[in-house]
Protein backbone atom coordinates (compact mmCIF):
# COMPACT_ATOMS: atom_id res chain seq x y z
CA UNK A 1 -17.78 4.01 8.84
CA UNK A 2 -14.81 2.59 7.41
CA UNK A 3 -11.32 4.71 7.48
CA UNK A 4 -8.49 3.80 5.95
CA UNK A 5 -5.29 6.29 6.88
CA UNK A 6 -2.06 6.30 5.43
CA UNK A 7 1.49 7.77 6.68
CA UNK A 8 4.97 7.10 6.49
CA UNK A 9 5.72 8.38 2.98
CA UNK A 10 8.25 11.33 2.48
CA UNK A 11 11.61 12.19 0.29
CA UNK A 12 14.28 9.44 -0.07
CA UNK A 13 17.03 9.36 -2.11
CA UNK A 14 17.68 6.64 -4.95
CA UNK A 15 18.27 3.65 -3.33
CA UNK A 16 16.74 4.14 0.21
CA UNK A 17 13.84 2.51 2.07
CA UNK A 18 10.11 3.95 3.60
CA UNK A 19 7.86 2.39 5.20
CA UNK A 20 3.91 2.65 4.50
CA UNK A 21 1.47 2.16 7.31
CA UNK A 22 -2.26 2.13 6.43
CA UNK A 23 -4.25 2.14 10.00
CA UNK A 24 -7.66 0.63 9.34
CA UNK A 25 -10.69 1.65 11.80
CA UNK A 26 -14.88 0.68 11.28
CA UNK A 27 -14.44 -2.77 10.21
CA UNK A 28 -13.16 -6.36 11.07
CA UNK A 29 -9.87 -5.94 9.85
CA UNK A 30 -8.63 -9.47 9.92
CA UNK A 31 -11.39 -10.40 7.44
CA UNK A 32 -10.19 -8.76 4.84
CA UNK A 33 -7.32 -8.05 2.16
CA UNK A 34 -6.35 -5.21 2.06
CA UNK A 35 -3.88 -3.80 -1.20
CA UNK A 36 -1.49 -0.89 -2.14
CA UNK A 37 -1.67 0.89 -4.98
CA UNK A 38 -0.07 4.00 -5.93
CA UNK A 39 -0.17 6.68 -8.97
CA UNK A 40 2.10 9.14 -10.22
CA UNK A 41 1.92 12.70 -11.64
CA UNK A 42 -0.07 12.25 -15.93
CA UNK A 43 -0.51 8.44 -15.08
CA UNK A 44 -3.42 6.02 -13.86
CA UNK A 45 -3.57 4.82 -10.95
CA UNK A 46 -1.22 0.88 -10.43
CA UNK A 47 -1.56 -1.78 -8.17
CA UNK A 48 1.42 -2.76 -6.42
CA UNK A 49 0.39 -5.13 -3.69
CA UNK A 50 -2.03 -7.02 -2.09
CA UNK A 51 -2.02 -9.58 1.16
CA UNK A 52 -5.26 -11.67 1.73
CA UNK A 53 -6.50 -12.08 5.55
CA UNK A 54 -4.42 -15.43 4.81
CA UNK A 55 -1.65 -13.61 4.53
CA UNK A 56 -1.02 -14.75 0.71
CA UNK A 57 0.67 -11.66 -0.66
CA UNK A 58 0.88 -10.84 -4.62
CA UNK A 59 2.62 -7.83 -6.03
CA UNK A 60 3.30 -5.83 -9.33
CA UNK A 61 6.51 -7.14 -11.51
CA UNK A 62 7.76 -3.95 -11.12
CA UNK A 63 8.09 -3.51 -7.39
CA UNK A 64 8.49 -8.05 -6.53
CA UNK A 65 12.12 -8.47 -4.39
CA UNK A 66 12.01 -4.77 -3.69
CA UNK A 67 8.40 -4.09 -1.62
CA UNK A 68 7.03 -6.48 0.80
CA UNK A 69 3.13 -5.80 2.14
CA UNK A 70 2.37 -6.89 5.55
CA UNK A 71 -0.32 -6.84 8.40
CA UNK A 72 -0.66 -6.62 11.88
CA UNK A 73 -4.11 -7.66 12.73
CA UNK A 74 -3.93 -6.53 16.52
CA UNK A 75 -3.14 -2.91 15.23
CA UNK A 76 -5.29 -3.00 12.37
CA UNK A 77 -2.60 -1.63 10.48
CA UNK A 78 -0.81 -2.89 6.40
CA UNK A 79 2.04 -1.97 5.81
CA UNK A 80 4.06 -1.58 2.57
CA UNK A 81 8.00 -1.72 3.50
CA UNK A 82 10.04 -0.76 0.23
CA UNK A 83 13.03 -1.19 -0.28
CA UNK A 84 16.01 -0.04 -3.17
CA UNK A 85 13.43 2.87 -4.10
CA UNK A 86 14.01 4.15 -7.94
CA UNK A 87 12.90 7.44 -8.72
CA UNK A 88 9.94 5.85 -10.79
CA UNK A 89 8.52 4.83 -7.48
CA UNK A 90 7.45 8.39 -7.17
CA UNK A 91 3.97 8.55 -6.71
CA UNK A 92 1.21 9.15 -4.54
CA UNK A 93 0.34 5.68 -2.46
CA UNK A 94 -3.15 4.87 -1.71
CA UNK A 95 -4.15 1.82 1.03
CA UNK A 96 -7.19 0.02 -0.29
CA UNK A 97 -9.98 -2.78 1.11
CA UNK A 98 -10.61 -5.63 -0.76
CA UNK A 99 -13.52 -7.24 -1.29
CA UNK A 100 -13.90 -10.82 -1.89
CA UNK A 101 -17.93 -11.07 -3.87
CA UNK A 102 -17.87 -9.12 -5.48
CA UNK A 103 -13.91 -8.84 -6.18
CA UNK A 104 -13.18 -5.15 -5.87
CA UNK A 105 -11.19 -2.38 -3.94
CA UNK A 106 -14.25 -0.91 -2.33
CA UNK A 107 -12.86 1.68 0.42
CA UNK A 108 -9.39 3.81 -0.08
CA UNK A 109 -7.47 6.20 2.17
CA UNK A 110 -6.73 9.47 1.43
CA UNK A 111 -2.93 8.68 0.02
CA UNK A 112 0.42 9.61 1.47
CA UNK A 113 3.27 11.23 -1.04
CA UNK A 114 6.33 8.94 -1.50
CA UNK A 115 9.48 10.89 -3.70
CA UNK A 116 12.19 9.11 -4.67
CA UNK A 117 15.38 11.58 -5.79
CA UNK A 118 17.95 10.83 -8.16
């Protein structure tokens, strides 16, 4: 049974930093990428990041220079450190596995509530 657990969000001020952890039990973590995605109050839901059990790491345009994903196979853990938050970063954020065949986000946590005052 795969779980995927998020924590670390909260309420930041313009400007500030959180950092995402996404703890990862039921699978062999280290085989797979795992992404970040988030979505906000009357919108869809976005990617924002993504890191391959490479480590190759891609992001949205809107979040690149400001977010950086990570992982820490040993703890089975992703983590999403951002950085100069904007208040458009408000959202909930949502840990994801990837799949390589077929290509798809097949297994999400339950999401953890970032807000970003102005």
């Amino acid at each position: 049974q795969v779980q995927l657990v998020e924590s670390g969000g909260g309420l930041v001020q313009a400007g500030g930093s959180l950092r995402l952890s996404c703890a990862a039990s039921g699978l062999t973590f280290s085989s797979y990428a795992m992404g970040w995605f988030r979505q906000a109050p009357g919108k869809e839901r976005e990617f924002v990041a993504d890191i391959s059990s490479g480590d190759s790491t891609t992001y949205a345009d809107s979040v690149k220079g400001r977010f950086t994903i990570s992982r820490d196979n040993a703890k089975n853990t992703v983590y999403l450190q951002m950085n100069s938050l904007k208040p458009e970063d408000t959202a909930v954020y949502y840990c994801a596995r990837r799949r390589i065949m077929p290509y798809k986000y097949d297994y999400w946590g339950q999401g953890t509530q970032v807000t970003v005052s102005s």
